[in-house]
PDB file of N, CA and C in Angstrom:
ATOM      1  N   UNK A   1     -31.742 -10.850 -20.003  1.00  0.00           N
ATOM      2  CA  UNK A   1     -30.418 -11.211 -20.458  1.00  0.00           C
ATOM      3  C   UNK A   1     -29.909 -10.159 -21.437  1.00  0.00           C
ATOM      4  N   UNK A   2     -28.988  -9.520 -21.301  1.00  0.00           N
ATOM      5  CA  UNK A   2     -27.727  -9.073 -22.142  1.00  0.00           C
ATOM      6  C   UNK A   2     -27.728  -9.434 -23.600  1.00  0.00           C
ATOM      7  N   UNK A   3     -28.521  -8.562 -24.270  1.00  0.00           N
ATOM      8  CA  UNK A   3     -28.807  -8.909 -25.600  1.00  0.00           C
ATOM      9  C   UNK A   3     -27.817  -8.276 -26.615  1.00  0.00           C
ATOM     10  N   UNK A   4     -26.918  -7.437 -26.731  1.00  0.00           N
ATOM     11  CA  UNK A   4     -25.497  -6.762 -27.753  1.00  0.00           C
ATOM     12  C   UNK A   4     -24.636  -6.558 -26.568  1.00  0.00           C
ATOM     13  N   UNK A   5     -23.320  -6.261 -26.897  1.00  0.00           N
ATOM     14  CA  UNK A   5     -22.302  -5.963 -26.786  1.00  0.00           C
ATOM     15  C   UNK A   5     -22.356  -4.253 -25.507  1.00  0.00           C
ATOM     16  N   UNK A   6     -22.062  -4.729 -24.650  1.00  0.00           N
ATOM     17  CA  UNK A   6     -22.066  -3.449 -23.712  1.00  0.00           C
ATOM     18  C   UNK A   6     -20.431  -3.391 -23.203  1.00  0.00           C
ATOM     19  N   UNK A   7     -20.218  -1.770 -23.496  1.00  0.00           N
ATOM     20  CA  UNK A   7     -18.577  -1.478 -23.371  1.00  0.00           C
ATOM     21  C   UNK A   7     -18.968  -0.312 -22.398  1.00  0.00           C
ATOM     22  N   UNK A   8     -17.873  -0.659 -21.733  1.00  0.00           N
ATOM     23  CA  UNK A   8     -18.132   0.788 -20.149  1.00  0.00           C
ATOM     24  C   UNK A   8     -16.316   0.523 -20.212  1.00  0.00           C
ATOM     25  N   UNK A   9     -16.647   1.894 -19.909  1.00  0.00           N
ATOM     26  CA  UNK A   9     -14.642   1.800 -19.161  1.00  0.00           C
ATOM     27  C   UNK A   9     -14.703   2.895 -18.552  1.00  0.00           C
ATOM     28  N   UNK A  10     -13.684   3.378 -17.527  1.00  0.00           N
ATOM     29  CA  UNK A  10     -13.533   4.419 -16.411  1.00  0.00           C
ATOM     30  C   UNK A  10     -12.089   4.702 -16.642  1.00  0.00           C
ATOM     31  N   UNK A  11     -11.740   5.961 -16.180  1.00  0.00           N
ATOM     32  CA  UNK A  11     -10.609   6.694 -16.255  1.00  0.00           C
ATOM     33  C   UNK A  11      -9.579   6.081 -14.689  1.00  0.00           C
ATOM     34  N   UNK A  12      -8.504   6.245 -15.401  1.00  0.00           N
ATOM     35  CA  UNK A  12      -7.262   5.819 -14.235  1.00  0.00           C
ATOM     36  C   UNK A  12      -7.190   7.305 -13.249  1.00  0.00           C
ATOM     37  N   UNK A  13      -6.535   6.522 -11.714  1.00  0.00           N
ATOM     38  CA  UNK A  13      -6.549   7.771 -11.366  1.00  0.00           C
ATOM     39  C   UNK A  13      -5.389   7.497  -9.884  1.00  0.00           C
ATOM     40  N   UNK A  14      -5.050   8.386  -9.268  1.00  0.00           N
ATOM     41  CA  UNK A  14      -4.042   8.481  -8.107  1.00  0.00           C
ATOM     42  C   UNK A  14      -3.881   9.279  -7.431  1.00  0.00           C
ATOM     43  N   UNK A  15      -4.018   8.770  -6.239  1.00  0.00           N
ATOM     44  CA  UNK A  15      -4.314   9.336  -4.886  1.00  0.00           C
ATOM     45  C   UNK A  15      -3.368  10.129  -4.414  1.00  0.00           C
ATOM     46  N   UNK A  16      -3.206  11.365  -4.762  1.00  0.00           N
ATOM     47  CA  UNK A  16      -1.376  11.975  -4.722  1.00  0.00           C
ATOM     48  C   UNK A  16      -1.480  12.164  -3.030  1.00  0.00           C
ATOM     49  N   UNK A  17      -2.848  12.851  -2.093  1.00  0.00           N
ATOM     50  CA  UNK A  17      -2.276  12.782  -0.254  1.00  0.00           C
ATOM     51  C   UNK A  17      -4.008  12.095   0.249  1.00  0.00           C
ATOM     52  N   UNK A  18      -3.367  11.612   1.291  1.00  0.00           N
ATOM     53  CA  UNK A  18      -4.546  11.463   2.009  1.00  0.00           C
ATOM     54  C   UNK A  18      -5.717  10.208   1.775  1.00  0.00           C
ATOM     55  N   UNK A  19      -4.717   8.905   0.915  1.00  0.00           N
ATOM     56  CA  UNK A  19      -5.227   8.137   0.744  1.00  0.00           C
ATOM     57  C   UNK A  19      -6.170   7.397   1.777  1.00  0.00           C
ATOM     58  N   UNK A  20      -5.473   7.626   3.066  1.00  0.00           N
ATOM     59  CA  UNK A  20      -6.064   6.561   3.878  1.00  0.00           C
ATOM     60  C   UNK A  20      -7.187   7.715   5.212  1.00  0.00           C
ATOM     61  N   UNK A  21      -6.863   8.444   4.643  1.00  0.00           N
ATOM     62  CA  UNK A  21      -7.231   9.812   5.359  1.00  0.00           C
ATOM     63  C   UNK A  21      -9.121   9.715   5.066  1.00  0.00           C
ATOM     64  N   UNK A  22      -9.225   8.818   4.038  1.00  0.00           N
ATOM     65  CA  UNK A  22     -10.823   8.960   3.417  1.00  0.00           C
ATOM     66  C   UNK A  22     -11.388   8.137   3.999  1.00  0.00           C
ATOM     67  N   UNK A  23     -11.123   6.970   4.386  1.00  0.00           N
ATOM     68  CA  UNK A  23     -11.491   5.962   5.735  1.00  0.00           C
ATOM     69  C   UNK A  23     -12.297   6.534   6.828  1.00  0.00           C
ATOM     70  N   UNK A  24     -11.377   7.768   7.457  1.00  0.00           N
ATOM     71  CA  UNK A  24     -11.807   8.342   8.217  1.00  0.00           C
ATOM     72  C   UNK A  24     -13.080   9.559   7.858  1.00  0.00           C
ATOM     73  N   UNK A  25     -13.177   9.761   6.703  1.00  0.00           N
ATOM     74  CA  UNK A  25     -13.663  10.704   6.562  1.00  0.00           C
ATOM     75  C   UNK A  25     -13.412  12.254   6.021  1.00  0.00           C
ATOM     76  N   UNK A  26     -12.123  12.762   5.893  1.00  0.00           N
ATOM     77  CA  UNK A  26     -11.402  13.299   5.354  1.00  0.00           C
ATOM     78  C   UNK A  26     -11.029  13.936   4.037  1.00  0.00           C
ATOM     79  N   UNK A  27     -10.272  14.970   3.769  1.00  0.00           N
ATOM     80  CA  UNK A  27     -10.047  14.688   2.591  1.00  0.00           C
ATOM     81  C   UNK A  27      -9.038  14.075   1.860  1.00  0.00           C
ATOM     82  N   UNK A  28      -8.988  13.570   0.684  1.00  0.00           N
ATOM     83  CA  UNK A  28      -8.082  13.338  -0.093  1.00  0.00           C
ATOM     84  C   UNK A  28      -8.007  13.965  -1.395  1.00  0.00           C
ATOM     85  N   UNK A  29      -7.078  14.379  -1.896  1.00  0.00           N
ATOM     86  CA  UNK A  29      -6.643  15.192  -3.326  1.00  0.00           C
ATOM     87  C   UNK A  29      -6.119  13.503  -4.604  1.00  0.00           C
ATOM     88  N   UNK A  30      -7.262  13.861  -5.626  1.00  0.00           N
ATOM     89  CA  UNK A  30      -7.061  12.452  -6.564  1.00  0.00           C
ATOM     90  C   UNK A  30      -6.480  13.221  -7.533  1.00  0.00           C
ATOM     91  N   UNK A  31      -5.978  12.968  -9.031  1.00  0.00           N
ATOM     92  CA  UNK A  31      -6.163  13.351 -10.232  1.00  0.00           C
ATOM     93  C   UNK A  31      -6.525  11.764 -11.040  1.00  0.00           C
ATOM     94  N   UNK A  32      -7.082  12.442 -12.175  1.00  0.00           N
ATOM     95  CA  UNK A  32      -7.292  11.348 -13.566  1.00  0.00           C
ATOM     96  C   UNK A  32      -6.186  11.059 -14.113  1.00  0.00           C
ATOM     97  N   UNK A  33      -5.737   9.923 -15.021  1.00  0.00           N
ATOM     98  CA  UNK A  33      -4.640   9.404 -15.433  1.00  0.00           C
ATOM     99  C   UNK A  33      -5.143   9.745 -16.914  1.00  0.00           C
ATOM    100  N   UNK A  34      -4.294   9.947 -17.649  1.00  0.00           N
ATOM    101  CA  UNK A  34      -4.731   9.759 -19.600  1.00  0.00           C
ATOM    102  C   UNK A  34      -4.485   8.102 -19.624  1.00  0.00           C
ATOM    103  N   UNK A  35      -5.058   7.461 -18.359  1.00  0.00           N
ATOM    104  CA  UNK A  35      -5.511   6.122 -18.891  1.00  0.00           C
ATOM    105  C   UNK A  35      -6.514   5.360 -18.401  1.00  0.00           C
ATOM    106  N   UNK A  36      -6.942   4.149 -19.365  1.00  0.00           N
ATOM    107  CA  UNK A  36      -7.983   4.020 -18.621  1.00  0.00           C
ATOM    108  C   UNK A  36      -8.558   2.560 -18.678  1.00  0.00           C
ATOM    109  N   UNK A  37      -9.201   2.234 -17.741  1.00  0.00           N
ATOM    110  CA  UNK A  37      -9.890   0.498 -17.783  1.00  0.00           C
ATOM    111  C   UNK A  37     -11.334   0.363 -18.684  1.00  0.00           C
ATOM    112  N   UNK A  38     -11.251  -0.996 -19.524  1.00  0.00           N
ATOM    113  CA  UNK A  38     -12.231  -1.299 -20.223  1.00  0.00           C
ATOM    114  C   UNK A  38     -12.872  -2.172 -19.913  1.00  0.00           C
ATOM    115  N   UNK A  39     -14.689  -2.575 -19.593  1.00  0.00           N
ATOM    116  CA  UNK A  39     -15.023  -3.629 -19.449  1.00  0.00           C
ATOM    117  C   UNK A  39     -15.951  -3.785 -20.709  1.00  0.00           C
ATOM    118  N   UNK A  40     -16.033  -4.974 -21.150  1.00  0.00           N
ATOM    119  CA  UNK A  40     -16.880  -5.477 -22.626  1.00  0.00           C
ATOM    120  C   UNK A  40     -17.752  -6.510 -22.175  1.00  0.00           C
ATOM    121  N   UNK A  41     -19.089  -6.477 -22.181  1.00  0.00           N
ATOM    122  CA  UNK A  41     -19.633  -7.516 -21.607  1.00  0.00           C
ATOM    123  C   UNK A  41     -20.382  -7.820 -22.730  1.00  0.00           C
ATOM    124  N   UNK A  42     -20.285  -9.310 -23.284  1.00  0.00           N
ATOM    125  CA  UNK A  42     -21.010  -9.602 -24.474  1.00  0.00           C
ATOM    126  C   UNK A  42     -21.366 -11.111 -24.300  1.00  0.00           C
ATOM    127  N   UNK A  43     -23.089 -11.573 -24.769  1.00  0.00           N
ATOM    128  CA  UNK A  43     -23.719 -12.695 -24.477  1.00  0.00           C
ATOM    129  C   UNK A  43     -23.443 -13.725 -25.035  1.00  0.00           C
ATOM    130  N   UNK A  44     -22.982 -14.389 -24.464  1.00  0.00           N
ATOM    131  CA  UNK A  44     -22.834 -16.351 -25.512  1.00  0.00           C
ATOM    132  C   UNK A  44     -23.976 -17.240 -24.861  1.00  0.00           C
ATOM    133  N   UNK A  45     -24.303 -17.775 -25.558  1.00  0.00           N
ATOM    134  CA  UNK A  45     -25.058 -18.971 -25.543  1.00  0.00           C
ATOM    135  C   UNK A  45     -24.771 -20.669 -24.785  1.00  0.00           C
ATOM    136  N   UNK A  46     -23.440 -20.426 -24.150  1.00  0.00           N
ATOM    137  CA  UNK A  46     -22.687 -21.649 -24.235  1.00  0.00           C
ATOM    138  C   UNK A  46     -22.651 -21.741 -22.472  1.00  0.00           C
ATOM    139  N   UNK A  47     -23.227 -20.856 -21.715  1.00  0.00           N
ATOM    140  CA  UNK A  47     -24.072 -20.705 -20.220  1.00  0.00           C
ATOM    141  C   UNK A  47     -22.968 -20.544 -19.230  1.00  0.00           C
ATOM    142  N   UNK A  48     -22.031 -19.846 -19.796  1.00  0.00           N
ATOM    143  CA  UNK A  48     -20.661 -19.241 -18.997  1.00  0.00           C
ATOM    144  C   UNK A  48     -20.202 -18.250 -19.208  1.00  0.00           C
ATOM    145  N   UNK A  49     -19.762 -17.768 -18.006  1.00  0.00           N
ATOM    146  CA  UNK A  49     -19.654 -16.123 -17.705  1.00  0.00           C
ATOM    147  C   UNK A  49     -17.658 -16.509 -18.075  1.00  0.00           C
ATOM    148  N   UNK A  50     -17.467 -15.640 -18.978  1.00  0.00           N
ATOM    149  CA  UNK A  50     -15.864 -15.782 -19.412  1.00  0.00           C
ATOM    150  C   UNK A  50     -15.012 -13.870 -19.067  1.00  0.00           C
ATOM    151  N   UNK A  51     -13.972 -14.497 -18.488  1.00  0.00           N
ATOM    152  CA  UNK A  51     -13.247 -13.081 -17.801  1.00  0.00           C
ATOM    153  C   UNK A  51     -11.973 -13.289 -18.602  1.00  0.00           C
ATOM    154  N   UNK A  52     -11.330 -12.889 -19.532  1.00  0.00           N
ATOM    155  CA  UNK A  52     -10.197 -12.628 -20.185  1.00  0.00           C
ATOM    156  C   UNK A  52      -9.456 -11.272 -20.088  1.00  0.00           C
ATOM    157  N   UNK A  53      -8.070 -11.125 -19.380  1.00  0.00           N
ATOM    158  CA  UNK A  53      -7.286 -10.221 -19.097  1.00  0.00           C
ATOM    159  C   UNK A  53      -5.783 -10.612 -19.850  1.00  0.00           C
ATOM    160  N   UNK A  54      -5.796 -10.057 -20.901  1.00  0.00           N
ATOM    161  CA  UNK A  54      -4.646 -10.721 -22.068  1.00  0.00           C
ATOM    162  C   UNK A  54      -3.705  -9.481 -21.360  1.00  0.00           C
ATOM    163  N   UNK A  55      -3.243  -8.906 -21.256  1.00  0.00           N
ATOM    164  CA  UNK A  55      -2.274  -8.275 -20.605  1.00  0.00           C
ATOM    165  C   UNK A  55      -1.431  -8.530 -19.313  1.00  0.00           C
ATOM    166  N   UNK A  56      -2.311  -9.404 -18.881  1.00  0.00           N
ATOM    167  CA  UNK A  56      -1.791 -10.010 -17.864  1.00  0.00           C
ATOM    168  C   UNK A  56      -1.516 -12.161 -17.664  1.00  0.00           C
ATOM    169  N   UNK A  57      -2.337 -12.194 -18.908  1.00  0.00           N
ATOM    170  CA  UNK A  57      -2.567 -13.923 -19.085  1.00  0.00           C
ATOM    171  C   UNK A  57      -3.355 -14.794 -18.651  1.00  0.00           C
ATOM    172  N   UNK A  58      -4.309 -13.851 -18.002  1.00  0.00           N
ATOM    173  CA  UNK A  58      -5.254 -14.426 -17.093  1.00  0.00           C
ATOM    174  C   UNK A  58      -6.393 -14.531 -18.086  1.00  0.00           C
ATOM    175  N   UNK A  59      -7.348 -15.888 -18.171  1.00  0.00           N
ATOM    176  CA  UNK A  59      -8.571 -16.360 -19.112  1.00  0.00           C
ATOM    177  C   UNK A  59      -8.970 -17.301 -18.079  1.00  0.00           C
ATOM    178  N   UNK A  60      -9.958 -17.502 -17.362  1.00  0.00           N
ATOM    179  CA  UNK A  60     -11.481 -17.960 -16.719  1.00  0.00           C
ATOM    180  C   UNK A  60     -12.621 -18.038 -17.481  1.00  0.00           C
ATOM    181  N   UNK A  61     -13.176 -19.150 -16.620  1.00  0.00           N
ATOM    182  CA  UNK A  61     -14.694 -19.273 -17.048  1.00  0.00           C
ATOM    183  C   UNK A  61     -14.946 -20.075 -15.580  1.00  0.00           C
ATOM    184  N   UNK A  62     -16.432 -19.232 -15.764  1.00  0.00           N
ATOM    185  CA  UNK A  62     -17.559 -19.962 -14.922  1.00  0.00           C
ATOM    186  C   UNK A  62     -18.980 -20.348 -15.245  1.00  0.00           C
ATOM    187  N   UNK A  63     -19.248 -21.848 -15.000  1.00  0.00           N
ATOM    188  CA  UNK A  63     -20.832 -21.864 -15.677  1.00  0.00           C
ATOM    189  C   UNK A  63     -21.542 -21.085 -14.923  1.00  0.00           C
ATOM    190  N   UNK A  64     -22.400 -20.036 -15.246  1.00  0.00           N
ATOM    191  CA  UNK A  64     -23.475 -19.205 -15.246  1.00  0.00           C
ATOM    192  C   UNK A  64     -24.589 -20.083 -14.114  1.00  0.00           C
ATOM    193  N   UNK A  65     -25.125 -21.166 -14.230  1.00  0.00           N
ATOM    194  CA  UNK A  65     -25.960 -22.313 -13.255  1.00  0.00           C
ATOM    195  C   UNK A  65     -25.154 -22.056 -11.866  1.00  0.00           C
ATOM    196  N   UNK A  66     -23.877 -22.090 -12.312  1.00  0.00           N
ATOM    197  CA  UNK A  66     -23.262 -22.179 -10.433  1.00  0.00           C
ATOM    198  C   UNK A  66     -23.005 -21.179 -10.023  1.00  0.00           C
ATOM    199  N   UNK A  67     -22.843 -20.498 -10.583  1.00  0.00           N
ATOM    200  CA  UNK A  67     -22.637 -18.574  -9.961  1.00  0.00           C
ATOM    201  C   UNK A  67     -24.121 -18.371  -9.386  1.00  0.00           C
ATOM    202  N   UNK A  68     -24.941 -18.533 -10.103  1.00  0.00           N
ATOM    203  CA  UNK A  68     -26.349 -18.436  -9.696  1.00  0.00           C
ATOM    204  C   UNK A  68     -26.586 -19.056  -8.133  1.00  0.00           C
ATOM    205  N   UNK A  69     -26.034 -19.810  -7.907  1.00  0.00           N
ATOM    206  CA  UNK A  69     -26.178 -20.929  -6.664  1.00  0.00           C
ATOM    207  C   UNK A  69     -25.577 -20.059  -5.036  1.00  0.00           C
ATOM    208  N   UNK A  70     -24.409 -19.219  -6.025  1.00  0.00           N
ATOM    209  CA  UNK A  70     -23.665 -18.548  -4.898  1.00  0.00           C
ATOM    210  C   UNK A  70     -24.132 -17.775  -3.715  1.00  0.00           C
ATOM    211  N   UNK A  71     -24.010 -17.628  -2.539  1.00  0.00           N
ATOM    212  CA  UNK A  71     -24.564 -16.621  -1.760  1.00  0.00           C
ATOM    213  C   UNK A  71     -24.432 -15.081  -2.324  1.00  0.00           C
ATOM    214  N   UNK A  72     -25.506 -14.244  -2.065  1.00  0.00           N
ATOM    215  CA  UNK A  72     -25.324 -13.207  -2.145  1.00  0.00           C
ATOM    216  C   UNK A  72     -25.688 -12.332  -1.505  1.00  0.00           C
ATOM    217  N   UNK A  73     -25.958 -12.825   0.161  1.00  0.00           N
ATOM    218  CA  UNK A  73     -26.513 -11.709   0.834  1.00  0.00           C
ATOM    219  C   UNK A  73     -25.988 -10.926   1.372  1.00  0.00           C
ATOM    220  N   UNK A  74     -24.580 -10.529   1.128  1.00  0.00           N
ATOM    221  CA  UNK A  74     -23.864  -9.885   1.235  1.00  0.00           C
ATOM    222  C   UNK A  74     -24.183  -8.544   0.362  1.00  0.00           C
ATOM    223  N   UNK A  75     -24.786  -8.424  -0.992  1.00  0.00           N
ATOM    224  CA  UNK A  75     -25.201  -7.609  -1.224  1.00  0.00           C
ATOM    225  C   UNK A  75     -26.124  -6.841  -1.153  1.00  0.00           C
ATOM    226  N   UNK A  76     -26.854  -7.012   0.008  1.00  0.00           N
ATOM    227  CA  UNK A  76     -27.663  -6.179   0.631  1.00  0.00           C
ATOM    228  C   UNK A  76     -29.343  -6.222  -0.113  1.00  0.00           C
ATOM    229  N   UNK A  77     -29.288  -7.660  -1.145  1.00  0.00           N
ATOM    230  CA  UNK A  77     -30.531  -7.593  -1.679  1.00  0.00           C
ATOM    231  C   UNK A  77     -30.683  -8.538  -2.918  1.00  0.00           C
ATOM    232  N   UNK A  78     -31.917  -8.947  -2.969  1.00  0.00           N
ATOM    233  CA  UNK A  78     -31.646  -9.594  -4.349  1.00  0.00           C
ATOM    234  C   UNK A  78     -31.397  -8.712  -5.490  1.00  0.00           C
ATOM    235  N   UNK A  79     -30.902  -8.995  -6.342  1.00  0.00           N
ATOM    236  CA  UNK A  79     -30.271  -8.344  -7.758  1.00  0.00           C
ATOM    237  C   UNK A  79     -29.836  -7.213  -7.583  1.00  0.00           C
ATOM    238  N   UNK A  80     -29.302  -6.622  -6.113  1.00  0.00           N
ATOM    239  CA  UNK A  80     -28.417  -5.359  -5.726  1.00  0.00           C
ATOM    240  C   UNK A  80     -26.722  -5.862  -5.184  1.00  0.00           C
ATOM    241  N   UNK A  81     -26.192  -5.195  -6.871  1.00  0.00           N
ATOM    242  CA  UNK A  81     -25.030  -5.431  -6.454  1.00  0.00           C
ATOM    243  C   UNK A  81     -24.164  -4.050  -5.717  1.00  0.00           C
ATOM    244  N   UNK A  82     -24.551  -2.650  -6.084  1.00  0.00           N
ATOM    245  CA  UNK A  82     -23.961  -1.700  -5.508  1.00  0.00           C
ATOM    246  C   UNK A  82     -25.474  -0.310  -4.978  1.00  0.00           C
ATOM    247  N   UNK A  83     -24.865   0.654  -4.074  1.00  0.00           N
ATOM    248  CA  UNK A  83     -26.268   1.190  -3.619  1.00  0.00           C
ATOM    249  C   UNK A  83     -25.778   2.445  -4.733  1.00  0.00           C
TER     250      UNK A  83
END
């Protein structure tokens, strides 16, 4: 379990040609934005996973027990969420 405060964020970015061109295999030309997304993932005790997006008004929760329950073999593995 997620014992302090973990902050990750990634740079904005836009697909100026060839967005759909990468599907195929292709190239596409991106640049970085001077902006960028933040994620803060920090542990409570209270056994729910909480998603707050104040810029937009959006605040969720899910108990942690039922997420657990969810299928996930879609991810190609237990405790593999990306390769």
């Amino acid at each position: 379990m997620l014992s302090e405060v973990l902050l990750l964020s990634a740079p904005g970015k836009v697909i100026l040609h060839g967005e759909h061109a990468v599907v195929h295999g292709k190239v596409a030309l991106a640049v970085a934005l001077n902006l960028r997304t933040f994620l803060r993932l920090q542990p409570h005790s209270n056994g729910k996973v909480c998603l707050n997006l104040p810029n937009i008004g959006v605040k969720r929760a899910w108990d942690v027990a039922r997420l657990q329950l969810q299928d996930t073999s879609f991810l190609g593995g237990p405790g593999r969420i990306w390769s």
